[in-house]
C-alpha atoms as a PDB file:
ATOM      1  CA  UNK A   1     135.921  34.914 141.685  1.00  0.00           C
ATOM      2  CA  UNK A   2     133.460  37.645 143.326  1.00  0.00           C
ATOM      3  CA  UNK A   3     129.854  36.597 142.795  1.00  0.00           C
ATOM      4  CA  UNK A   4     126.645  39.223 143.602  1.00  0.00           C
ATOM      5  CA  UNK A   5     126.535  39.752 147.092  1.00  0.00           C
ATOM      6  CA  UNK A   6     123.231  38.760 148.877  1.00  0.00           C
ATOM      7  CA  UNK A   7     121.486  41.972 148.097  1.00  0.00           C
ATOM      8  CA  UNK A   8     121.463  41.375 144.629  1.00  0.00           C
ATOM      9  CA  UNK A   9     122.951  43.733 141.564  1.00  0.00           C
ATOM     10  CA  UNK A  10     124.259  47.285 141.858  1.00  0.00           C
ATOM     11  CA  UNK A  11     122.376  49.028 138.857  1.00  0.00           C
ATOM     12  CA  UNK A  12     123.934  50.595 136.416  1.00  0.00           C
ATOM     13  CA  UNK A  13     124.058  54.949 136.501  1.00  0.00           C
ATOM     14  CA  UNK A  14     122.132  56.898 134.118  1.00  0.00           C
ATOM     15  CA  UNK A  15     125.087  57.849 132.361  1.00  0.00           C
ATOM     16  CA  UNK A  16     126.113  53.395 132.164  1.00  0.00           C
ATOM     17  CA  UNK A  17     122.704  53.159 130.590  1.00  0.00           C
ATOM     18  CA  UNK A  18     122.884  55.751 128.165  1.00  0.00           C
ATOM     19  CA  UNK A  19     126.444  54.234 126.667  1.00  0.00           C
ATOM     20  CA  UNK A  20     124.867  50.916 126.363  1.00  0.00           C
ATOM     21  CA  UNK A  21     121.598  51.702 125.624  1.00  0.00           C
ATOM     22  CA  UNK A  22     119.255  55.116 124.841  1.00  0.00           C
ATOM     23  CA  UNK A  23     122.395  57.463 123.592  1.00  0.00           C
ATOM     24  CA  UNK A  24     124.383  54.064 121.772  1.00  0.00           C
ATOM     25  CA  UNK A  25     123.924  54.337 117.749  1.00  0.00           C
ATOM     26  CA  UNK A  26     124.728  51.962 115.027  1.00  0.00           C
ATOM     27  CA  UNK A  27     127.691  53.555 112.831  1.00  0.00           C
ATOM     28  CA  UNK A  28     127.315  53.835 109.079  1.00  0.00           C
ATOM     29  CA  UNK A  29     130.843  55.200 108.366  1.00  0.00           C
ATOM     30  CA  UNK A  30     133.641  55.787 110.843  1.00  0.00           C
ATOM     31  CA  UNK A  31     136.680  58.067 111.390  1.00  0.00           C
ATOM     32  CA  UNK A  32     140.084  56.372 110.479  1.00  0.00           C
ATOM     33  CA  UNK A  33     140.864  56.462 114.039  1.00  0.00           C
ATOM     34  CA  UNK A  34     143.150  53.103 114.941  1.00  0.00           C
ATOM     35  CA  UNK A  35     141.118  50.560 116.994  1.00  0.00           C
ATOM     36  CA  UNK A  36     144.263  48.578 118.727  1.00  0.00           C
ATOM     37  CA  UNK A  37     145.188  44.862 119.592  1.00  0.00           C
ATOM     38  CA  UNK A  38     144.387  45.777 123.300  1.00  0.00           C
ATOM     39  CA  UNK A  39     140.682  47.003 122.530  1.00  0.00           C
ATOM     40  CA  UNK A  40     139.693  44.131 120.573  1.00  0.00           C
ATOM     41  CA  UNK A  41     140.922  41.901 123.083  1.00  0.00           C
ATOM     42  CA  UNK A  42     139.186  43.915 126.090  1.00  0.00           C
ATOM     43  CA  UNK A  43     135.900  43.451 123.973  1.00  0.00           C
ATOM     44  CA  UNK A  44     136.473  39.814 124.173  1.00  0.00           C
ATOM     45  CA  UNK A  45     137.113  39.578 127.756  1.00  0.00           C
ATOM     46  CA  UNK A  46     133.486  41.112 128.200  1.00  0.00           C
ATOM     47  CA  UNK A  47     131.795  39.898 125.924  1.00  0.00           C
ATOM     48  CA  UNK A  48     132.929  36.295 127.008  1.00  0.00           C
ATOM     49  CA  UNK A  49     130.592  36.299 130.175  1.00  0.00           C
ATOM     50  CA  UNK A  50     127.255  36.345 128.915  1.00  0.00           C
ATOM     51  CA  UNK A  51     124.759  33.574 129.877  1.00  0.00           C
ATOM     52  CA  UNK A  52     124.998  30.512 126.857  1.00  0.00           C
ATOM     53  CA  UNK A  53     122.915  27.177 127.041  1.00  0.00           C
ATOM     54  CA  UNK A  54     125.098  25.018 129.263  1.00  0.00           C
ATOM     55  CA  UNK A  55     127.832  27.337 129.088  1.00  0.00           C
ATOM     56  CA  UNK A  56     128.759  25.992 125.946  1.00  0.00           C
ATOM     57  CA  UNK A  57     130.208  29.628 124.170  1.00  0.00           C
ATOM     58  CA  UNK A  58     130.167  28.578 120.458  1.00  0.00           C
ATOM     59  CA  UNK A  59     130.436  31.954 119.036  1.00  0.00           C
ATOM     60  CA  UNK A  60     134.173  32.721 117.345  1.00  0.00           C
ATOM     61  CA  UNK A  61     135.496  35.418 116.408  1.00  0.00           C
ATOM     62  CA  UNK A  62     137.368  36.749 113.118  1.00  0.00           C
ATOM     63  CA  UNK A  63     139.118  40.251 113.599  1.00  0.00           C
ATOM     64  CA  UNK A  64     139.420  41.964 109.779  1.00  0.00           C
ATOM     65  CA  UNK A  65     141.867  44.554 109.802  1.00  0.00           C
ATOM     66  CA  UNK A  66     144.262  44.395 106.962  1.00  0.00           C
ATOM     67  CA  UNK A  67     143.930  45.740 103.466  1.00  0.00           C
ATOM     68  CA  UNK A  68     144.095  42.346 102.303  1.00  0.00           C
ATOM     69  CA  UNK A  69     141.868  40.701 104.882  1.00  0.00           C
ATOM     70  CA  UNK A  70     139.359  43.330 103.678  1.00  0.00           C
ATOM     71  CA  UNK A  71     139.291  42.948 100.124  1.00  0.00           C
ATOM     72  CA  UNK A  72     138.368  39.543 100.933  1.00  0.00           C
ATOM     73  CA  UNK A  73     135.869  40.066 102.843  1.00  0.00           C
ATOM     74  CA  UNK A  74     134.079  42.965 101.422  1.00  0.00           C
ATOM     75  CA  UNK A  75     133.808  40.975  97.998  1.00  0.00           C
ATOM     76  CA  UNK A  76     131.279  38.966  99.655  1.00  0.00           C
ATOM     77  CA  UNK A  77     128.872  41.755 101.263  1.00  0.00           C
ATOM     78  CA  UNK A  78     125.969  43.289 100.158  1.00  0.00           C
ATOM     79  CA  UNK A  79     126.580  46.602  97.782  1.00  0.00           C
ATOM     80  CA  UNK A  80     124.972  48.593 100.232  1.00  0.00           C
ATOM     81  CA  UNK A  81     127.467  47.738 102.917  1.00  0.00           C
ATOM     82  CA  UNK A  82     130.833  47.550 101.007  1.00  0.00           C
ATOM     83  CA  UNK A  83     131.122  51.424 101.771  1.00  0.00           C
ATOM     84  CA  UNK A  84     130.602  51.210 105.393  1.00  0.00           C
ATOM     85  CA  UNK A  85     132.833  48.331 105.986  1.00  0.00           C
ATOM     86  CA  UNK A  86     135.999  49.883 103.938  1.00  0.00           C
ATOM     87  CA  UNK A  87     135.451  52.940 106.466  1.00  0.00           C
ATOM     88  CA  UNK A  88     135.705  50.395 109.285  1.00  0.00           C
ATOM     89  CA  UNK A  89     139.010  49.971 110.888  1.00  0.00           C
ATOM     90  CA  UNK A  90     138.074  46.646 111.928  1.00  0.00           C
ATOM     91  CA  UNK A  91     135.269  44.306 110.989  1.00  0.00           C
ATOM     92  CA  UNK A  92     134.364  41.366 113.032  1.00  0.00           C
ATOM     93  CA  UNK A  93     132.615  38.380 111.579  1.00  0.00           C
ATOM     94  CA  UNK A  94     130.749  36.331 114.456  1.00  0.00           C
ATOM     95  CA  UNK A  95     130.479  32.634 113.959  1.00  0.00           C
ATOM     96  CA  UNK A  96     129.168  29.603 115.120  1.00  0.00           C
ATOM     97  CA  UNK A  97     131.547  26.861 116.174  1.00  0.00           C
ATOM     98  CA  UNK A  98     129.505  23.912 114.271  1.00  0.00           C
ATOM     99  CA  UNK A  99     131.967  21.699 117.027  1.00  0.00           C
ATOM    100  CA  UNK A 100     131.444  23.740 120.324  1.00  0.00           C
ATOM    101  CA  UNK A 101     130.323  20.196 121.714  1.00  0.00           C
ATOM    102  CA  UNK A 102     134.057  19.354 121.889  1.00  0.00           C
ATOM    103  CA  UNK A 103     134.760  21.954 124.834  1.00  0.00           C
ATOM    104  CA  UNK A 104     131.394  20.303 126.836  1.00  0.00           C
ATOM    105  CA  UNK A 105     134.192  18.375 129.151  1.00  0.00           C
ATOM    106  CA  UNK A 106     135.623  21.603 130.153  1.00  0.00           C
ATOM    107  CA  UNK A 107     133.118  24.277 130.329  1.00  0.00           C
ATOM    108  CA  UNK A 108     130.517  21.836 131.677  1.00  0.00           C
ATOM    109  CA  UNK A 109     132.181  19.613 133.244  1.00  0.00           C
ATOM    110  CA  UNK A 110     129.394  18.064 135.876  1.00  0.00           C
ATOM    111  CA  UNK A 111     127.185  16.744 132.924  1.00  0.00           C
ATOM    112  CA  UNK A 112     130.150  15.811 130.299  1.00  0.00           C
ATOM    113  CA  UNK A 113     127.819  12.967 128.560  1.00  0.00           C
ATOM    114  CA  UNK A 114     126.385  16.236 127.436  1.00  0.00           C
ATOM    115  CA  UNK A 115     128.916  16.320 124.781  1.00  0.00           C
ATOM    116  CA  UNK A 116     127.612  12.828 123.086  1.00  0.00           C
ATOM    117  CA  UNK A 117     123.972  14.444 123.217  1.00  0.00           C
ATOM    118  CA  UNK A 118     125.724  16.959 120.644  1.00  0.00           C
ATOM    119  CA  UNK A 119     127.804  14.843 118.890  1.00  0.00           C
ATOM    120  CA  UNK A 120     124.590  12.819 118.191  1.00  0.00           C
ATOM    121  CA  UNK A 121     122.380  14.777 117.484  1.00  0.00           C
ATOM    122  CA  UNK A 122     123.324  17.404 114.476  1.00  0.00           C
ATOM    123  CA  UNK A 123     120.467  19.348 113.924  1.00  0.00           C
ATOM    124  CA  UNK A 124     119.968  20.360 117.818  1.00  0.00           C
ATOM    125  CA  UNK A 125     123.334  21.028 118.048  1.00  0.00           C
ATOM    126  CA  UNK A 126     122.823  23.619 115.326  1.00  0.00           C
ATOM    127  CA  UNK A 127     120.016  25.115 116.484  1.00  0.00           C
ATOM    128  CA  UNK A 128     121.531  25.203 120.259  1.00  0.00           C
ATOM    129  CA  UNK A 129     124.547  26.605 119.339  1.00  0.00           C
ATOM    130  CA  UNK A 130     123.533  28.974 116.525  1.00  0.00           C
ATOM    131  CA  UNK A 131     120.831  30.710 119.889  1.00  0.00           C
ATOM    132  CA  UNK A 132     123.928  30.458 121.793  1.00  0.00           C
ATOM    133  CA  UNK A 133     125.786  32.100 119.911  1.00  0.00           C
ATOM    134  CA  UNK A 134     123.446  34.999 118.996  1.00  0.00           C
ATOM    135  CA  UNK A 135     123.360  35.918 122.764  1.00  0.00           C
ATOM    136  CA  UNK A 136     126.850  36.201 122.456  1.00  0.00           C
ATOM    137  CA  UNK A 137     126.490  38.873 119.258  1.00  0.00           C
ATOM    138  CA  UNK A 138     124.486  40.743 121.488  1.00  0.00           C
ATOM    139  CA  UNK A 139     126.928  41.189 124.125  1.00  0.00           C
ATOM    140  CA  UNK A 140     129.958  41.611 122.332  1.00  0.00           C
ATOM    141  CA  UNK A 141     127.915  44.997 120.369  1.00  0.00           C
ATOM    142  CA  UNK A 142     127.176  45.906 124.215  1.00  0.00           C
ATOM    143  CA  UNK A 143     130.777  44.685 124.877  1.00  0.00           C
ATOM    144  CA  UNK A 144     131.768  47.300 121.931  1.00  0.00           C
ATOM    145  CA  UNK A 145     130.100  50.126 123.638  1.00  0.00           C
ATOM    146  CA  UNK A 146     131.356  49.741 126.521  1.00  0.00           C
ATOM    147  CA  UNK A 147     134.842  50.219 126.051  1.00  0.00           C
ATOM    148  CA  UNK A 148     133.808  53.508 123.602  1.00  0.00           C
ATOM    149  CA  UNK A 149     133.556  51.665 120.248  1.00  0.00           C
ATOM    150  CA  UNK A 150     130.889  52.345 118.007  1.00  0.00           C
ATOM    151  CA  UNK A 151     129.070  49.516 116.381  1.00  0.00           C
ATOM    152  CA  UNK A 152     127.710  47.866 112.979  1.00  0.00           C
ATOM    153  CA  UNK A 153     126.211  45.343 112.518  1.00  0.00           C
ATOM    154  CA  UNK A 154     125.134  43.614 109.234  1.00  0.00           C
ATOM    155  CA  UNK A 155     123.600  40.721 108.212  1.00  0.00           C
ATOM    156  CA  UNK A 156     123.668  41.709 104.459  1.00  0.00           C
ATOM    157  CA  UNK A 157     126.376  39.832 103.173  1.00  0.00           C
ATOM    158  CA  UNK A 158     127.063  36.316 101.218  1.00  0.00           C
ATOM    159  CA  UNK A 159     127.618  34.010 104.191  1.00  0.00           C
ATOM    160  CA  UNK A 160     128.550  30.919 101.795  1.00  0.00           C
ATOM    161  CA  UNK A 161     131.194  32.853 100.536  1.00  0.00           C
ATOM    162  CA  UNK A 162     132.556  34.391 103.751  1.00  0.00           C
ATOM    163  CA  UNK A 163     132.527  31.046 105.078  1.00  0.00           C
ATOM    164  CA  UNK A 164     134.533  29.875 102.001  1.00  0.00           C
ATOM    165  CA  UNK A 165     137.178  32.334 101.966  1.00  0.00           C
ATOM    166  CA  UNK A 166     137.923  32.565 105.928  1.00  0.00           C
ATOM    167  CA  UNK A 167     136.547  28.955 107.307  1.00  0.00           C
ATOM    168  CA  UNK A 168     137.598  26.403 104.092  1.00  0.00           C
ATOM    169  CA  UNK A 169     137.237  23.616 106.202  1.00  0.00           C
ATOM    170  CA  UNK A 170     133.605  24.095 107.190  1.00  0.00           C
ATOM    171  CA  UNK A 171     133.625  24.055 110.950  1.00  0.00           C
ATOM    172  CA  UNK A 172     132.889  28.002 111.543  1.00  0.00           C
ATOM    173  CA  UNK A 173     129.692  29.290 110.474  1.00  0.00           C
ATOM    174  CA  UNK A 174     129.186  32.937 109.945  1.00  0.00           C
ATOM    175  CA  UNK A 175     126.443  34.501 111.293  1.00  0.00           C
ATOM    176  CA  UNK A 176     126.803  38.302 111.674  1.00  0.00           C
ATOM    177  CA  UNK A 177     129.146  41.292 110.228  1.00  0.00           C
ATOM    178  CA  UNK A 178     130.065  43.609 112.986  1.00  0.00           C
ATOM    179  CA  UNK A 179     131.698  47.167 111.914  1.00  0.00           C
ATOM    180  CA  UNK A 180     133.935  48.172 114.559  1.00  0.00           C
ATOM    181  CA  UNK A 181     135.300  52.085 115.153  1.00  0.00           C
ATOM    182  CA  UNK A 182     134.985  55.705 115.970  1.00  0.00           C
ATOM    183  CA  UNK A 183     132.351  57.232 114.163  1.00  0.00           C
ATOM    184  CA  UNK A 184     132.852  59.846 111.338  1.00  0.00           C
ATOM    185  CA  UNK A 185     130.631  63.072 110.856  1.00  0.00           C
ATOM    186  CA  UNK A 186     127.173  62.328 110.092  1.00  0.00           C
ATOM    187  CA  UNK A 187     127.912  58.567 110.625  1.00  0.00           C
ATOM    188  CA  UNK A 188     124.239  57.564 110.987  1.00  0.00           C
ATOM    189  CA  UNK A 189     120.634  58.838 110.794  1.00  0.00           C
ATOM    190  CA  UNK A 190     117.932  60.670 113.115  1.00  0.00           C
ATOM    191  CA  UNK A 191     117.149  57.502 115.895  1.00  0.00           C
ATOM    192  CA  UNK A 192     114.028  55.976 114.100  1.00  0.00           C
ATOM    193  CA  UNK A 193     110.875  54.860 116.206  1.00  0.00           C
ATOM    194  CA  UNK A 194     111.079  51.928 118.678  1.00  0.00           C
ATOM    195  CA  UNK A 195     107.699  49.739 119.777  1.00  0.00           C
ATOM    196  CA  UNK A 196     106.645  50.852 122.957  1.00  0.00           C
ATOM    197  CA  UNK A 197     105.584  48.859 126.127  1.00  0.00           C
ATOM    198  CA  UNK A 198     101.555  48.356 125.174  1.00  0.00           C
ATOM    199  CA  UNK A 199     102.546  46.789 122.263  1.00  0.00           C
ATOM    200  CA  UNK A 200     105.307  44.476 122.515  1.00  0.00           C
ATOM    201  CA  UNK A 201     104.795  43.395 126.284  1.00  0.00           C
ATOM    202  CA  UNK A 202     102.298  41.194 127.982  1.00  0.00           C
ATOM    203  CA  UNK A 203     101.724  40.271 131.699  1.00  0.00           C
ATOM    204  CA  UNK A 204     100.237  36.946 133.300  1.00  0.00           C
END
């Protein structure tokens, strides 16, 4: 595998920053462009590298593309976001794998007692994996962009219900709603404000 050479990180270009970053927008309603088998996968295969405590990678992932898989799912958002998830040609629901500890053995294999630690211990496996696992969300929107997909993500939706229709037996966890396309005319608003430096970083 190539690692960073000794002189550290190549930056990204201007134009690298501005897809991920200062020109990237959160779709509303997209274009009924396809979004195929091979872009959902090269999202994964990016998205699958981001840092994770102990490498343990309990985010899952449920691709919703069918007019059936959809009905099912959009029964259970909020009324505000059926509308923008029918436009969607996909929709990705991001879980939590409530038995990530199970893959300790492989993924970290030099401490693998960290696996019992888990097992024994419910409540900070929850709260491990469910941090985990949002740093993961995070990458796979960047992971999104970066292939030229626009992004949408919701947490507005009956995650009880999700979980019941898609993951009966309880083990996946949903955490986050993630429209996935090519934006359609006027598919989002003016960018609105963001903090600036003075008031949401300190130095020490």
């Amino acid at each position: 595998m190539d690692t960073p050479s000794e002189a550290g990180l190549t930056g990204l270009s201007a134009a690298g920053r501005n897809l991920l970053f200062t020109d990237a927008r959160t779709a509303s309603f997209f274009a009924p462009t396809p979004v195929t088998d091979e872009q959902l996968s090269e999202i994964w295969e990016l998205a699958k590298w981001p840092p994770t405590q102990a490498n343990t990678q309990p985010l899952r992932v449920l691709y919703v593309r069918t007019p059936e898989g959809k009905d099912r799912l959009i029964k259970h958002l909020a009324e505000g976001n059926r509308a923008k998830s029918q436009s969607a040609p996909v929709i990705a629901v991001l879980a939590l794998d409530t038995q990530f500890h199970e893959h300790v053995p492989q993924v970290f294999p030099h401490v693998p007692g960290l696996r019992d630690v888990f097992e024994n211990d419910l409540d900070k496996r929850i709260a491990d994996g469910t941090f985990s696992a949002a740093l993961q969300a995070g990458y796979f929107i960047i992971a999104a962009r970066a292939i030229g997909l626009y992004a949408g993500p919701m947490a507005g939706f009956d995650k009880a219900g999700v979980d019941a229709e898609f993951f009966p037996d309880g083990r996946f966890k949903s955490l986050v709603v993630v429209n996935l396309g090519h934006p359609a005319e006027n598919a989002y608003r003016d960018r609105l404000p963001r903090l600036d430096t003075t008031t949401t970083v300190q130095w020490a």
